[in-house]
Protein backbone atom coordinates (compact mmCIF):
# COMPACT_ATOMS: atom_id res chain seq x y z
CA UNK A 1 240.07 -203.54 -79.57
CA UNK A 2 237.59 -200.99 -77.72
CA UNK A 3 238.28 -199.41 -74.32
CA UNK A 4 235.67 -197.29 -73.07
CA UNK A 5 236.97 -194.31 -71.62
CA UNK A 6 234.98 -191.80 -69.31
CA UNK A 7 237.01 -188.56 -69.11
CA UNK A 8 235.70 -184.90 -67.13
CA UNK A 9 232.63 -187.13 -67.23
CA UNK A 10 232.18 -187.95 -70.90
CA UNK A 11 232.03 -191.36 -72.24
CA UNK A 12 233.89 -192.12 -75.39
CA UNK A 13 234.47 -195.49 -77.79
CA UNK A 14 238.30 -196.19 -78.80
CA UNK A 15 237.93 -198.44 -81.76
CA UNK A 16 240.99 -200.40 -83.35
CA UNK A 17 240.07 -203.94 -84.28
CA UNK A 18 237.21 -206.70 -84.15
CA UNK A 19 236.83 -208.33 -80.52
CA UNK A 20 237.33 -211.73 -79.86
CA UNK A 21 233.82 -212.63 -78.52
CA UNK A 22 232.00 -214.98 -76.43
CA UNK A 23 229.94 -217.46 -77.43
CA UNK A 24 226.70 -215.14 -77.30
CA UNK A 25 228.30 -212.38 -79.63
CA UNK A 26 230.09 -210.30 -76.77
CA UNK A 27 232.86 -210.38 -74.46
CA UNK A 28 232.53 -212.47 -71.73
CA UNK A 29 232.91 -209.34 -68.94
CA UNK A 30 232.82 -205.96 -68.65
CA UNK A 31 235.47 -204.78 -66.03
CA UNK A 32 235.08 -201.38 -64.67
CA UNK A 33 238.11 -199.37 -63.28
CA UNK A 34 236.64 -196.73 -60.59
CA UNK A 35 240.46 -194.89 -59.72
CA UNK A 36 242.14 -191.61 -59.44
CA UNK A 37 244.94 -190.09 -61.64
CA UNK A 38 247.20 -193.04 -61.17
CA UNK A 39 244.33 -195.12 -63.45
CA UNK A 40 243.67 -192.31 -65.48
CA UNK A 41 247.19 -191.71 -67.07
CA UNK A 42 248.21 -188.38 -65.64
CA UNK A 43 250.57 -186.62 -67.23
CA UNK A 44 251.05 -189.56 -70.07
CA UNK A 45 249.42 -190.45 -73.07
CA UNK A 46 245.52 -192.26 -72.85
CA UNK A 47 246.93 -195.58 -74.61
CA UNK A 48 250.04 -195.60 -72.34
CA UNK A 49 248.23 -195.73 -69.24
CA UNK A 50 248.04 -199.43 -67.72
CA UNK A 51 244.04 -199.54 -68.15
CA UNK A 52 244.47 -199.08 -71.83
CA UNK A 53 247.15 -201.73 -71.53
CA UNK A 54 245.29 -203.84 -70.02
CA UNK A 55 242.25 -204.07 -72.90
CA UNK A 56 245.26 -205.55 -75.16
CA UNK A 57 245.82 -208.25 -72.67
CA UNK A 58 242.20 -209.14 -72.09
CA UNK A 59 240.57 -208.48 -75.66
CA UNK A 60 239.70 -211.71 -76.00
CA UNK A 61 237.68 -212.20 -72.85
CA UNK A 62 236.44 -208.35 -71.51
CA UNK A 63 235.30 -204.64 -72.29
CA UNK A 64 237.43 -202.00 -69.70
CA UNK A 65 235.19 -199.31 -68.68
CA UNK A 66 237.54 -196.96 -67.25
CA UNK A 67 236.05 -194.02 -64.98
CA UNK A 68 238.93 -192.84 -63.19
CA UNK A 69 239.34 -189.44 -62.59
CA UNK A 70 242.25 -187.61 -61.83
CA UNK A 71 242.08 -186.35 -57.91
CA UNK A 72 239.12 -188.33 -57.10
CA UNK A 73 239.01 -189.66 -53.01
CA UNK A 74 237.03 -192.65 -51.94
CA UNK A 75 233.65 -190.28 -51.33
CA UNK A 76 233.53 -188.89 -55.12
CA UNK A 77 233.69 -192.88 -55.96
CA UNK A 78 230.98 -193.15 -53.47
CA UNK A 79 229.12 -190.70 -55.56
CA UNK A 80 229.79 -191.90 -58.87
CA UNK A 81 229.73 -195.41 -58.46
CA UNK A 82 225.84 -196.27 -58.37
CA UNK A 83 225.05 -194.54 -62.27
CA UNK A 84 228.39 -196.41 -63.23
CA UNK A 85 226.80 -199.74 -62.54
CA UNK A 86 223.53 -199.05 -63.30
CA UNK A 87 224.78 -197.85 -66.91
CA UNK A 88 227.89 -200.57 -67.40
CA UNK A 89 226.38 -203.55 -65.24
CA UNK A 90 230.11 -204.75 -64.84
CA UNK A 91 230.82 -208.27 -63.31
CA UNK A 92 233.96 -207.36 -62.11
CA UNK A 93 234.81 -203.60 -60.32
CA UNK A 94 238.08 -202.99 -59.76
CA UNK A 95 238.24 -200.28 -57.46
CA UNK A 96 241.63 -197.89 -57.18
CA UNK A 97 241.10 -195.14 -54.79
CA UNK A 98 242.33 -194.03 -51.68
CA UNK A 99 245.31 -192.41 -52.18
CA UNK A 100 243.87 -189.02 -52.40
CA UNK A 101 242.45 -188.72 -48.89
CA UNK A 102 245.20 -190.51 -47.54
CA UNK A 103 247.65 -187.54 -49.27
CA UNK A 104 245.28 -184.62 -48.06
CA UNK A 105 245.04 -186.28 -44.59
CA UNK A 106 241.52 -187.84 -44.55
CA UNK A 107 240.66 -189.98 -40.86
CA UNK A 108 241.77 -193.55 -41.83
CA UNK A 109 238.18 -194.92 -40.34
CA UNK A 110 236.50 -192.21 -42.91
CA UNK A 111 238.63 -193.51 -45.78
CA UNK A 112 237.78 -197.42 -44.55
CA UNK A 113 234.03 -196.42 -43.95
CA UNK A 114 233.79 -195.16 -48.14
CA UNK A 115 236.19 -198.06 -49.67
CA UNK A 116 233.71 -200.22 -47.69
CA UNK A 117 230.81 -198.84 -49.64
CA UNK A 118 232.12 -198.81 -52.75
CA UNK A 119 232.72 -202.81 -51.97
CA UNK A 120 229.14 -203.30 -50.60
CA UNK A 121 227.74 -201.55 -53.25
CA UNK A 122 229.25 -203.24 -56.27
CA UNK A 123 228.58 -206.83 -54.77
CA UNK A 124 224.97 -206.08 -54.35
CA UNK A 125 225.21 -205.22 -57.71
CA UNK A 126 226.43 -209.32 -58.58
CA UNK A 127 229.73 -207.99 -59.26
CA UNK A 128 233.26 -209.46 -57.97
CA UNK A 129 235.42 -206.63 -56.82
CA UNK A 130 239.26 -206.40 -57.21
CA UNK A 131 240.52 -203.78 -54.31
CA UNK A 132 243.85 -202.39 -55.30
CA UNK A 133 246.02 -200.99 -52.22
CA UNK A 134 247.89 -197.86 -51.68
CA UNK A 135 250.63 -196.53 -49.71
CA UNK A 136 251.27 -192.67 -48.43
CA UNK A 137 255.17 -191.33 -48.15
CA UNK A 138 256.23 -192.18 -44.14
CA UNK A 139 255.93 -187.93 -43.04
CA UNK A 140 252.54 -188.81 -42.40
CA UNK A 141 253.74 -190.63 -39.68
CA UNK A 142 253.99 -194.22 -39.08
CA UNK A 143 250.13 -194.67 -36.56
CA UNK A 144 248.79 -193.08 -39.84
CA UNK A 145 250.01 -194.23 -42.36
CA UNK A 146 250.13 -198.38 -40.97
CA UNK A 147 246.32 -197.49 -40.72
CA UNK A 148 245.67 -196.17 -43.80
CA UNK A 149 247.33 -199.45 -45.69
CA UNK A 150 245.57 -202.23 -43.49
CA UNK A 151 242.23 -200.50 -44.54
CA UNK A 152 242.98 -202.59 -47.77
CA UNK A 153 244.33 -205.76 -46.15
CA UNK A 154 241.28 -205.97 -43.45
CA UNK A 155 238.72 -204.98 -45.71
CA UNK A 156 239.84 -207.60 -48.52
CA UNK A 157 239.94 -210.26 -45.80
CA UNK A 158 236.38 -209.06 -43.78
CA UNK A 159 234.41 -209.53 -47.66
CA UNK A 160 237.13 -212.58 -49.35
CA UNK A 161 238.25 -209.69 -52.22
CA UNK A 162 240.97 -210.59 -54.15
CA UNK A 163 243.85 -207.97 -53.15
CA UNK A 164 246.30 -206.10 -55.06
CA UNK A 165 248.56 -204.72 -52.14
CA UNK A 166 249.73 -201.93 -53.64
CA UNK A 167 249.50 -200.89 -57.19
CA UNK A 168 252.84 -199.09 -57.46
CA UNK A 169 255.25 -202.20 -56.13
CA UNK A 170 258.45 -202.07 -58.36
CA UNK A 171 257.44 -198.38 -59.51
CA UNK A 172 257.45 -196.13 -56.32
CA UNK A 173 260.39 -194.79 -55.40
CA UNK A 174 262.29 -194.92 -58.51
CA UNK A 175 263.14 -191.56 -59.77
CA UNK A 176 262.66 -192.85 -63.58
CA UNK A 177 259.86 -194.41 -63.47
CA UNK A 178 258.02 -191.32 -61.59
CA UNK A 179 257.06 -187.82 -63.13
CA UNK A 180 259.10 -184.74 -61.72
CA UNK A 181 256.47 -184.54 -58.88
CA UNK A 182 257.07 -188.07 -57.44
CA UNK A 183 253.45 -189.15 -57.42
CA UNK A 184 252.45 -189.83 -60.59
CA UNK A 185 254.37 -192.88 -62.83
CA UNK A 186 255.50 -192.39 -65.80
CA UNK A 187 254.41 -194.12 -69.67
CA UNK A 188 257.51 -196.12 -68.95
CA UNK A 189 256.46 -197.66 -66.01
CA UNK A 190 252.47 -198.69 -66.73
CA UNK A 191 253.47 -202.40 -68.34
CA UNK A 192 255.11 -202.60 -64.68
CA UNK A 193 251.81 -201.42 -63.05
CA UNK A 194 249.94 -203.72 -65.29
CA UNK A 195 251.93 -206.91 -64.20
CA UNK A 196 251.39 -206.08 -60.47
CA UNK A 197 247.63 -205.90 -61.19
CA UNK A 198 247.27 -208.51 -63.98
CA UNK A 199 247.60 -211.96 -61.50
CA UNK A 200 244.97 -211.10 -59.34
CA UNK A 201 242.77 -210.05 -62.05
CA UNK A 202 243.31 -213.22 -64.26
CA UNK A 203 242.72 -215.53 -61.43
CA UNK A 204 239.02 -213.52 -61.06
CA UNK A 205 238.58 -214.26 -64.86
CA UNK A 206 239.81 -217.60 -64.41
């Protein structure tokens, strides 16, 4: 099994085992996870975190580039995004961000106007894109933060994305499956985080 992992910027090559490969010699994708802490494993172990969980599932069929950072928002994706593809030339880009502006307060619109370049961006690149939503704690008040969530569910429907709702469904909320802060899950809860994600991501392969 091989994940590749880009962490602070570095790219590294987890080995384990032989891939299953495509006819050709390789695996038949390359999926690339542009997300923030909650797809880079804060606070857990790198092969608990749900991306490295989810190389096991697909072995067989793809390489996971994962390029989350931890406190990224939807304008350092913006930033990062373009060398990603250029270097990985994914067919699939599952993007995971979001949940940083909407914590610090960002102008839903703003948010919306960034996770709708990321989108543009990777299709122009011939990729299919996988939008996983996000949810903010109800302080931020309910005009916000209903705003903030249908960024996901109107931008999946404007470009026909397959739509993960909200990556933390079953995990949120639940004092142990969360770190002491209440943000981040814990190792305990990625296989959870992997199921909600896994459907959506199969039918793409599929």
């Amino acid at each position: 099994m091989r994940l590749l992992i880009l962490s602070g910027g570095l790219l590294s090559l987890i080995s384990s085992a032989t891939f299953a490969t495509a006819a050709d010699g390789a695996p038949s994708h390359k999926i690339l996870i542009l997300g923030d802490s909650l797809s880079a494993g804060y606070g857990i172990r790198q092969q608990e975190g749900w991306a490295y969980l989810l190389q096991t599932e697909l072995a067989e069929r793809a390489i996971i580039i994962n390029a989350s950072v931890s406190g990224e928002t939807t304008a350092g994706g913006v930033q990062r995004l373009p060398p990603l593809i250029e270097q990985h030339q994914p067919s699939i880009v599952i993007i995971e961000l979001g949940g940083n502006d909407g914590l610090r307060g960002y102008p839903a619109t703003s948010i919306r106007k960034n996770l709708q370049t990321l989108i543009t961006k990777s299709m122009d690149a011939g990729a299919e894109v996988l939008l996983i939503g996000m949810r903010i704690p109800p302080n931020y008040g309910t005009r916000y933060t209903n705003a903030f969530e249908q960024n996901y569910v109107q931008l999946a429907d404007k470009y026909s994305l397959a739509l993960v709702p909200f990556l933390l469904e079953s995990v949120a909320g639940k004092p142990a499956l969360m770190q002491s802060d209440g943000i981040h899950p814990t190792a305990e809860a990625q296989a959870l985080i992997l199921q909600n994600v896994l459907p959506a991501l199969r039918a793409m392969l599929d």
